[in-house]
PDB file of N, CA and C in Angstrom:
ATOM      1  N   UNK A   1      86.978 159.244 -83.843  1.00  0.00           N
ATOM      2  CA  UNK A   1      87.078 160.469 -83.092  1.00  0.00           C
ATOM      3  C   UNK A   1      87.314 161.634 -84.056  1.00  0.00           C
ATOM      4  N   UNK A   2      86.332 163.035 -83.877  1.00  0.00           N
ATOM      5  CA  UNK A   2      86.769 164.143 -84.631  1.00  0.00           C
ATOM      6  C   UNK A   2      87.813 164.505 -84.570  1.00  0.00           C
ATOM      7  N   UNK A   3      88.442 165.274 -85.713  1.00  0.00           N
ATOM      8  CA  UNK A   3      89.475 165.959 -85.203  1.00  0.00           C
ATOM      9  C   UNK A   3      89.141 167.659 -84.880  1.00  0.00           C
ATOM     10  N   UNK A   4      87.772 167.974 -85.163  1.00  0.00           N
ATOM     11  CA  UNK A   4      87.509 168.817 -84.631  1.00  0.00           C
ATOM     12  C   UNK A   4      86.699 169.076 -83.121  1.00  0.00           C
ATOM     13  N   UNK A   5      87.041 170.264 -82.335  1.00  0.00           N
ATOM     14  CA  UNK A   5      86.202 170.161 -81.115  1.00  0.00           C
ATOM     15  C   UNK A   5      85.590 171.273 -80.910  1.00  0.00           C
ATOM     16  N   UNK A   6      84.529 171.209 -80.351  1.00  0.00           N
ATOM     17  CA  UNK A   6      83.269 172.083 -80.271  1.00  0.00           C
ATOM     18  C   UNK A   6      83.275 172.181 -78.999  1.00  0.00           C
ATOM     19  N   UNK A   7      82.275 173.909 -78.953  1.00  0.00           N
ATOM     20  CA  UNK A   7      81.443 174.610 -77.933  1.00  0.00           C
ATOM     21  C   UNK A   7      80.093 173.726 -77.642  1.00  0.00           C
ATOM     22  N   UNK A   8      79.974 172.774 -76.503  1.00  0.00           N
ATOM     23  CA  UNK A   8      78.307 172.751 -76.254  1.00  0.00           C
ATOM     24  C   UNK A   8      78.082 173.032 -75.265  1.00  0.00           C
ATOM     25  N   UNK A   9      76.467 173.730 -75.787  1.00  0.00           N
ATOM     26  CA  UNK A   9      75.880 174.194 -74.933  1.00  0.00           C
ATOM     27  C   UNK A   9      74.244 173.508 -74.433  1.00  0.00           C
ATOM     28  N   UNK A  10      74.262 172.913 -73.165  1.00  0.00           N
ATOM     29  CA  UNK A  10      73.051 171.824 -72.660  1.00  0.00           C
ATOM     30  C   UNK A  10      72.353 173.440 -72.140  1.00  0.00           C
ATOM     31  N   UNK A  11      70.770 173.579 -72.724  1.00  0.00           N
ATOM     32  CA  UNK A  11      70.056 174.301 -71.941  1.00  0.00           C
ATOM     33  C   UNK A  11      69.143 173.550 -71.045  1.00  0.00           C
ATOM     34  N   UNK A  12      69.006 173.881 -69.803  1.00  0.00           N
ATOM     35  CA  UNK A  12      68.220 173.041 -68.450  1.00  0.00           C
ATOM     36  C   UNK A  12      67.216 173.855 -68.223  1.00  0.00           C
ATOM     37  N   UNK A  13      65.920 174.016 -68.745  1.00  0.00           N
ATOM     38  CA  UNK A  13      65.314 175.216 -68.162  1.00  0.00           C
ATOM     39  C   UNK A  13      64.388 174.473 -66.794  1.00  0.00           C
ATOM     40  N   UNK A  14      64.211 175.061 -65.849  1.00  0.00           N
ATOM     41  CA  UNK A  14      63.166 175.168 -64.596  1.00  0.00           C
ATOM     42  C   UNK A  14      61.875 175.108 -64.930  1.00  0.00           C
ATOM     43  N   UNK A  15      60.839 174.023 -64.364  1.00  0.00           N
ATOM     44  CA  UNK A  15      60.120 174.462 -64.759  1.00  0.00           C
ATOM     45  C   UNK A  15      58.848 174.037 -65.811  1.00  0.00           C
ATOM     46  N   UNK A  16      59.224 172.690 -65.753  1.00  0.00           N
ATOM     47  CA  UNK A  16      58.381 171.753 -67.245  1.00  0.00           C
ATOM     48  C   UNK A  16      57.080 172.124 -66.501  1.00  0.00           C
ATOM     49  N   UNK A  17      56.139 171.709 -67.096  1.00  0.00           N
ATOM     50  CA  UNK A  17      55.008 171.912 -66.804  1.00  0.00           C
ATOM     51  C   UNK A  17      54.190 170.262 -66.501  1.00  0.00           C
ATOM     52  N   UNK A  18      55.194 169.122 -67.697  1.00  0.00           N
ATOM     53  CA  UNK A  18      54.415 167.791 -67.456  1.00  0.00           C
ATOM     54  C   UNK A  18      55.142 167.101 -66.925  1.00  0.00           C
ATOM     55  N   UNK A  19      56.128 167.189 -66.639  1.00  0.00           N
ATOM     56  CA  UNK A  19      57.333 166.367 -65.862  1.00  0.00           C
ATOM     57  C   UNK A  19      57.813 167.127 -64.616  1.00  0.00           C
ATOM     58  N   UNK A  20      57.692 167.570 -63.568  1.00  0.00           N
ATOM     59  CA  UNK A  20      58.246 168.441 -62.458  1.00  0.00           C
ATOM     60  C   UNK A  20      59.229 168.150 -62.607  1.00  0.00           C
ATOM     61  N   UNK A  21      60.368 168.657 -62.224  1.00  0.00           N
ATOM     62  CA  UNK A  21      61.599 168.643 -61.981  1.00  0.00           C
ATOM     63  C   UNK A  21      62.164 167.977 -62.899  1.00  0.00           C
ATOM     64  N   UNK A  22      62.111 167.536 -64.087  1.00  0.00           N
ATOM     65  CA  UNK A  22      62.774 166.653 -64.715  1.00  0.00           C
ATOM     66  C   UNK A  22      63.885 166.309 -65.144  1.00  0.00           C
ATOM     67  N   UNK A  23      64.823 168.095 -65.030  1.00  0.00           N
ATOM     68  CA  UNK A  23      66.232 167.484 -65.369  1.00  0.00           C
ATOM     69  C   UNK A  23      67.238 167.207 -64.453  1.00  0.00           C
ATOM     70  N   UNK A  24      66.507 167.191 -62.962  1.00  0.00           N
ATOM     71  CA  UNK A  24      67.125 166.551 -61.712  1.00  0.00           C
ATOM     72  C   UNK A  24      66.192 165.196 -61.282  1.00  0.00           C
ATOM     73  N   UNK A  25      65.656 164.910 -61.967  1.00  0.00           N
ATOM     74  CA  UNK A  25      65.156 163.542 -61.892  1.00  0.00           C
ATOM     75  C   UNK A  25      66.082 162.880 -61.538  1.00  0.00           C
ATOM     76  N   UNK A  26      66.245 161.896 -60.831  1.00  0.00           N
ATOM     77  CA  UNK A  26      67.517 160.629 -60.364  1.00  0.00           C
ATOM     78  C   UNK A  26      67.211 159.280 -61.501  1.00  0.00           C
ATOM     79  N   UNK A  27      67.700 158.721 -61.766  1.00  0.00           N
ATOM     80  CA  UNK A  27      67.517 157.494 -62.306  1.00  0.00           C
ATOM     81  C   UNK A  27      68.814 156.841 -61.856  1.00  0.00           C
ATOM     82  N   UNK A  28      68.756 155.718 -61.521  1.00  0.00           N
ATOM     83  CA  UNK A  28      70.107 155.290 -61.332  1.00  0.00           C
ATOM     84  C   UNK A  28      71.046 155.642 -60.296  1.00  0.00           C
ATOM     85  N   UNK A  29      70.643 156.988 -59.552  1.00  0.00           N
ATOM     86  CA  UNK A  29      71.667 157.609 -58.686  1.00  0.00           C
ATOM     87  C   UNK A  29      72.650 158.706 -59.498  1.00  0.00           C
ATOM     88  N   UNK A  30      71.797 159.040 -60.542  1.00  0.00           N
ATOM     89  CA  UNK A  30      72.133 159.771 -61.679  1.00  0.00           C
ATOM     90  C   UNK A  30      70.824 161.081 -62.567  1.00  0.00           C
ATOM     91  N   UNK A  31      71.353 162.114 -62.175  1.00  0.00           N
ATOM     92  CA  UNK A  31      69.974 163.292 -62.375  1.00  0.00           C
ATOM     93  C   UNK A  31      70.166 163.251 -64.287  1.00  0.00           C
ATOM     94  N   UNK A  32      69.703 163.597 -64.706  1.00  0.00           N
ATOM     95  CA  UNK A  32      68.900 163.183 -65.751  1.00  0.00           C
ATOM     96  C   UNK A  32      69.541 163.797 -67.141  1.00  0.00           C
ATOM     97  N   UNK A  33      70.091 164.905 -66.832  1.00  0.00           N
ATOM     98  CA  UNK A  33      70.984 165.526 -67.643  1.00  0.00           C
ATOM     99  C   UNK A  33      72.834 165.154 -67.629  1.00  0.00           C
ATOM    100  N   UNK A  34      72.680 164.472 -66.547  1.00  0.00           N
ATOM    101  CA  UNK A  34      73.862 163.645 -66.295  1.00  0.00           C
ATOM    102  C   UNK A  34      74.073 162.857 -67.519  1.00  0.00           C
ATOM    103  N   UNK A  35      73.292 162.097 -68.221  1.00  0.00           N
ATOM    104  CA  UNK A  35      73.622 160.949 -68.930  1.00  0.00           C
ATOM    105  C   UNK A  35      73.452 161.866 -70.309  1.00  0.00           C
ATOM    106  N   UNK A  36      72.906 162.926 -70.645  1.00  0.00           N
ATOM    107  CA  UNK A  36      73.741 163.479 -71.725  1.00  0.00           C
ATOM    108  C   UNK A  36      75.063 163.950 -71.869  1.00  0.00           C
ATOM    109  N   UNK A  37      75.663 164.418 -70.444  1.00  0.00           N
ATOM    110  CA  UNK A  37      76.915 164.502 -70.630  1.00  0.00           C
ATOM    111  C   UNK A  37      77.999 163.653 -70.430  1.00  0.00           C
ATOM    112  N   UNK A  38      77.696 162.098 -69.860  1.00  0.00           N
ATOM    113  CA  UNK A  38      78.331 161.416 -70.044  1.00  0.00           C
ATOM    114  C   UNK A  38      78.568 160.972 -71.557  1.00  0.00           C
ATOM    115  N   UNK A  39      77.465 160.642 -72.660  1.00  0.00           N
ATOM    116  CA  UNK A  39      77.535 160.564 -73.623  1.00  0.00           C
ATOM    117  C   UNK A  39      78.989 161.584 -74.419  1.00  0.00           C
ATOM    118  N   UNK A  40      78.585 162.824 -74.135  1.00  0.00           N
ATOM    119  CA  UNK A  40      79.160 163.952 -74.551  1.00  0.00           C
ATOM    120  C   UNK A  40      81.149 163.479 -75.114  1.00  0.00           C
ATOM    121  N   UNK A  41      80.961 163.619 -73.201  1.00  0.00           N
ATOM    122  CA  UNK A  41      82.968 163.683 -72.487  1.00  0.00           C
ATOM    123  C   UNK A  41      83.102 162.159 -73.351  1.00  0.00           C
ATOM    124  N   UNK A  42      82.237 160.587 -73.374  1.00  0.00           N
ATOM    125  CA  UNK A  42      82.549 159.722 -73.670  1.00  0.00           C
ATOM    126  C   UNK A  42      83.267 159.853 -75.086  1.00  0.00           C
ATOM    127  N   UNK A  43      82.637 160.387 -76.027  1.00  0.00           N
ATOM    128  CA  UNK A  43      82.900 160.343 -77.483  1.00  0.00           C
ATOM    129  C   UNK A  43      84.343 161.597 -77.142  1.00  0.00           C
ATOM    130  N   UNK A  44      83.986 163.049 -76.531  1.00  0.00           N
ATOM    131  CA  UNK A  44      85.338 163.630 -76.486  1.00  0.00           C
ATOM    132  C   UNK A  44      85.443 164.482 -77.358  1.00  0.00           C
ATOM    133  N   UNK A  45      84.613 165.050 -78.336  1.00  0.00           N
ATOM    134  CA  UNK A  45      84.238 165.766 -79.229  1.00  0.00           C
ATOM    135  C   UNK A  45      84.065 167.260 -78.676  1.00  0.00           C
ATOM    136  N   UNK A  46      84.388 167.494 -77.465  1.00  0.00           N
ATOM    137  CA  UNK A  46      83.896 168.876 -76.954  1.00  0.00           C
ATOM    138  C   UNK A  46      85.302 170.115 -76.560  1.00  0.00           C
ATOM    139  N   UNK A  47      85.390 171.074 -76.747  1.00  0.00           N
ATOM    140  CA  UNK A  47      86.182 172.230 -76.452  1.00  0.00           C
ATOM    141  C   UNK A  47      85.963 172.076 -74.671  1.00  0.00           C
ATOM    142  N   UNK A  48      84.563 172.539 -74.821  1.00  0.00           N
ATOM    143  CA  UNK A  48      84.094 173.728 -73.716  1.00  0.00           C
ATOM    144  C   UNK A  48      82.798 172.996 -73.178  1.00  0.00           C
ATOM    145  N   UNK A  49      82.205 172.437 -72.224  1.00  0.00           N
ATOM    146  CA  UNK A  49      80.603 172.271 -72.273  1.00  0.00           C
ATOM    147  C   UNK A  49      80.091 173.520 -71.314  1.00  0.00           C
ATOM    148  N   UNK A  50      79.150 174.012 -71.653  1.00  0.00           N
ATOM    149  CA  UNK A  50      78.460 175.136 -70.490  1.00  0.00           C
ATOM    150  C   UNK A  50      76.629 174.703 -70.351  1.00  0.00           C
ATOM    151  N   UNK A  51      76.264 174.646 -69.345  1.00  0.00           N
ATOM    152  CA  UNK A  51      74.757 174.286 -68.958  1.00  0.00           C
ATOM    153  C   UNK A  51      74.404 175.776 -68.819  1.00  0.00           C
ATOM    154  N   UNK A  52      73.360 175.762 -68.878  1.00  0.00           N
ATOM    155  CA  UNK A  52      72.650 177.288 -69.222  1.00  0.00           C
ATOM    156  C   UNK A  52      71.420 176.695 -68.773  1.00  0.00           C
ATOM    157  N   UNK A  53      70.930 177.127 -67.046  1.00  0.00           N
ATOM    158  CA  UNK A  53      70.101 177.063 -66.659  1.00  0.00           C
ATOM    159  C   UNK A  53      69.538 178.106 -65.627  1.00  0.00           C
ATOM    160  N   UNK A  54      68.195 177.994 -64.983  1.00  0.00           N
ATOM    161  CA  UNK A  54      67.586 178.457 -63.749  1.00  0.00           C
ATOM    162  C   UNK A  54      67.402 177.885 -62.974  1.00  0.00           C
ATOM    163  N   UNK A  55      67.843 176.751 -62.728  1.00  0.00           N
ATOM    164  CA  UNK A  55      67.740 175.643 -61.556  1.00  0.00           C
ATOM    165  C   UNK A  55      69.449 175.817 -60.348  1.00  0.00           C
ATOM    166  N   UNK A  56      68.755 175.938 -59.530  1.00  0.00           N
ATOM    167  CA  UNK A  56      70.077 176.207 -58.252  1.00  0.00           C
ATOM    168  C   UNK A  56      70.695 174.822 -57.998  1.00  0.00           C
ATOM    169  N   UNK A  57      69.590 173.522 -58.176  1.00  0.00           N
ATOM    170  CA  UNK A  57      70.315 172.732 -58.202  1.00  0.00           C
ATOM    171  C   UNK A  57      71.507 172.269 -59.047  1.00  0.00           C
ATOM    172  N   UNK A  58      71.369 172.435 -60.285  1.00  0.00           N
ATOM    173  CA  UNK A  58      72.145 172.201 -61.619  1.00  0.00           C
ATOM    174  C   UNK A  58      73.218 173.106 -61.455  1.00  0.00           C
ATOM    175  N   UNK A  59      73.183 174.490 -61.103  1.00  0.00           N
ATOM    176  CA  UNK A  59      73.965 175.269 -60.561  1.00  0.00           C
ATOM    177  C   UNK A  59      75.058 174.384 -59.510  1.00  0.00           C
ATOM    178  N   UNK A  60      74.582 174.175 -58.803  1.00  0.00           N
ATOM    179  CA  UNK A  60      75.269 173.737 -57.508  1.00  0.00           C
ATOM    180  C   UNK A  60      76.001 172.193 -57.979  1.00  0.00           C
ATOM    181  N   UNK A  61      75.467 171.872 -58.820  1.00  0.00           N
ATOM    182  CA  UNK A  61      76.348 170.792 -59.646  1.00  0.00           C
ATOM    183  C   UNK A  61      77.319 170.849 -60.362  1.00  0.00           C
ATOM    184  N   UNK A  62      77.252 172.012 -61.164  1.00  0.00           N
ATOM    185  CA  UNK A  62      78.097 172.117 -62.274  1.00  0.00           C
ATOM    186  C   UNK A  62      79.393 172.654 -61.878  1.00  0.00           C
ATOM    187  N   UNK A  63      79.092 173.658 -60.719  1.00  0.00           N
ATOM    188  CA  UNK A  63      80.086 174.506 -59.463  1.00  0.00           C
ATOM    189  C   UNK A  63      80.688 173.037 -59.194  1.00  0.00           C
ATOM    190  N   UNK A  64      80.090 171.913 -58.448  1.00  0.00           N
ATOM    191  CA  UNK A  64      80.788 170.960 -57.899  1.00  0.00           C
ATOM    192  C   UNK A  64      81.452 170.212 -58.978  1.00  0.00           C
ATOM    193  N   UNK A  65      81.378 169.902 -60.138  1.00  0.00           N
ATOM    194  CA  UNK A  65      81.990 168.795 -61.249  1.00  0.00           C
ATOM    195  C   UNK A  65      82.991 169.799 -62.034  1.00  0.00           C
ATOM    196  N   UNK A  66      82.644 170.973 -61.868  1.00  0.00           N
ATOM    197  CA  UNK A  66      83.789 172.160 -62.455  1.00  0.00           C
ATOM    198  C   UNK A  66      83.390 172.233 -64.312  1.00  0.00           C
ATOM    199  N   UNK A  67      81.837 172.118 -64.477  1.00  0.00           N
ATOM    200  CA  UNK A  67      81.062 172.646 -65.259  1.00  0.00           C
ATOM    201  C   UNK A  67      81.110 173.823 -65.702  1.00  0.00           C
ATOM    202  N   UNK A  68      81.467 174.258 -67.326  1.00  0.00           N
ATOM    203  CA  UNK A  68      80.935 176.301 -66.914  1.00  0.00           C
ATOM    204  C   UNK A  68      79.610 176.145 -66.903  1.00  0.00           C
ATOM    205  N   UNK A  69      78.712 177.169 -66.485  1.00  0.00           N
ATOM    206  CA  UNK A  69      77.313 177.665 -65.867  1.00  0.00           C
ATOM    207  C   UNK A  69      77.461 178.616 -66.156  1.00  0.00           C
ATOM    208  N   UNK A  70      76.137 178.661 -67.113  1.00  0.00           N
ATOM    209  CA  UNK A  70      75.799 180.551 -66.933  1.00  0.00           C
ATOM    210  C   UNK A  70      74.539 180.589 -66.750  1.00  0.00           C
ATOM    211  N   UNK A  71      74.035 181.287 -65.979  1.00  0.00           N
ATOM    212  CA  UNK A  71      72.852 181.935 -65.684  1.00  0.00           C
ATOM    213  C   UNK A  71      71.701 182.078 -66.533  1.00  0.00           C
ATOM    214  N   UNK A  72      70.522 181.301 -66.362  1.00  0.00           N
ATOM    215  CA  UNK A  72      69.498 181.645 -67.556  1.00  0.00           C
ATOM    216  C   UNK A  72      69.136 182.763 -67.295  1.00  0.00           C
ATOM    217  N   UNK A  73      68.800 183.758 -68.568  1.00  0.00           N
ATOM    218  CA  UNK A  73      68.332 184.670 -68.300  1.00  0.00           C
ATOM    219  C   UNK A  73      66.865 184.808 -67.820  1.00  0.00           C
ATOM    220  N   UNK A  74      66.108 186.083 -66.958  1.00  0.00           N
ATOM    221  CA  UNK A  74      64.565 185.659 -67.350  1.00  0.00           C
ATOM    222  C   UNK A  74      63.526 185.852 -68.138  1.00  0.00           C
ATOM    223  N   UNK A  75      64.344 186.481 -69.242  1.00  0.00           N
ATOM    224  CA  UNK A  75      63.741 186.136 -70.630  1.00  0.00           C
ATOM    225  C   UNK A  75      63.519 184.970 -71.131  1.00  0.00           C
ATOM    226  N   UNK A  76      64.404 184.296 -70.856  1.00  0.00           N
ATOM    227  CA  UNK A  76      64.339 182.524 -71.274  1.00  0.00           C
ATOM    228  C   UNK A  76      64.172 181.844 -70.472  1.00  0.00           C
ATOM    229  N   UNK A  77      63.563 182.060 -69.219  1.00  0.00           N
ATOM    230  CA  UNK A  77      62.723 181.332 -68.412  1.00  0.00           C
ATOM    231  C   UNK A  77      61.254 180.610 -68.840  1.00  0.00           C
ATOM    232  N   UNK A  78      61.004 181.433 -70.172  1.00  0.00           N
ATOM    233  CA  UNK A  78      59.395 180.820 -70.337  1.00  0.00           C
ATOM    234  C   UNK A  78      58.996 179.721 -71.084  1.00  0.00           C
ATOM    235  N   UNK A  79      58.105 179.369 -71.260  1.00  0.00           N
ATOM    236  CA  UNK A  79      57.449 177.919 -71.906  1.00  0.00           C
ATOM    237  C   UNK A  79      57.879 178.362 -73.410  1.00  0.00           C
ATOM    238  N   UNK A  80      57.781 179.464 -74.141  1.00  0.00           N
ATOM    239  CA  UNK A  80      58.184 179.607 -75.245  1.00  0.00           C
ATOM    240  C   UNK A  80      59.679 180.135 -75.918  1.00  0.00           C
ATOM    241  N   UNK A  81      60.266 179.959 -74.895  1.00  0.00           N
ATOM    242  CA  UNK A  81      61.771 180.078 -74.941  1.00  0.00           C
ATOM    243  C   UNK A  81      62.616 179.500 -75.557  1.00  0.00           C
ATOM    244  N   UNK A  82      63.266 179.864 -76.718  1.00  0.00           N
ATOM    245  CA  UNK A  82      63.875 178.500 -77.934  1.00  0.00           C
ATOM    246  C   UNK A  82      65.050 178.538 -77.595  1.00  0.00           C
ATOM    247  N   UNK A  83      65.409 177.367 -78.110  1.00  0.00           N
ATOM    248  CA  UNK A  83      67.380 177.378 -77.657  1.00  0.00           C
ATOM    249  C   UNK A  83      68.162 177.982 -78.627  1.00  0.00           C
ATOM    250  N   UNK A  84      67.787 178.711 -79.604  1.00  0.00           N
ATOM    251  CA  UNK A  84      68.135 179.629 -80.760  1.00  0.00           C
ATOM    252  C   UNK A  84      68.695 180.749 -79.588  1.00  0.00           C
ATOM    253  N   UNK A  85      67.326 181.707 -79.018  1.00  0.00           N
ATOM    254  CA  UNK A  85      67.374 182.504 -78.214  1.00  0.00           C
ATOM    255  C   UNK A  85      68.643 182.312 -77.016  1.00  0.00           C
ATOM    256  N   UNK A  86      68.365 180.867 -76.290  1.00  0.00           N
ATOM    257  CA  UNK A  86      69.718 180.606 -75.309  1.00  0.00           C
ATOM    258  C   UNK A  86      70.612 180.600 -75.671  1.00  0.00           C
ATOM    259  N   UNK A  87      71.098 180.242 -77.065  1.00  0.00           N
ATOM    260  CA  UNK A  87      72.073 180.435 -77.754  1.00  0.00           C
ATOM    261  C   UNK A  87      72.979 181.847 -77.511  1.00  0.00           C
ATOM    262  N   UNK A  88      72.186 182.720 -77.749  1.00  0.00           N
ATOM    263  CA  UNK A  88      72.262 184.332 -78.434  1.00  0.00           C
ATOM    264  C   UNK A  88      72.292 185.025 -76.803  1.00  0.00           C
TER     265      UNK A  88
END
């Protein structure tokens, strides 16, 4: 275990073009971005986690698990949108 702990930040954007919906995909009874953050909390390495999306669903999740959420912007709504940029 670190002894340091970090800011992460999962970006979810809306919107794939070859996968519909993909980061509310279910597998398991489990949407899809779920199992990166189980990974995450498992190891324990984290300050803060915040999802940074445009999806209302993921929204409405993160509200329910007591996630921070912030709002994608709609600048970074597009296919060429880097997570440098979501970062910033």
């Amino acid at each position: 275990m670190s002894k340091h702990k970090f800011y992460i930040i999962i970006p979810l954007r809306k919107g794939s073009k070859r996968i519909k919906n993909k980061n509310t995909i279910s597998i398991k009874n489990k949407m899809l971005f779920e199992y990166t953050l189980d990974k995450i909390i498992i190891k324990n390495f984290f300050y803060k986690i915040f999802i940074n999306s445009n999806d209302k669903n993921v929204k409405n999740w993160a509200l329910k698990n007591k996630v921070f959420f912030i709002n994608r912007s709609k600048k970074n709504e597009g296919d060429k949108s880097t997570t440098e940029s979501v970062i910033l």
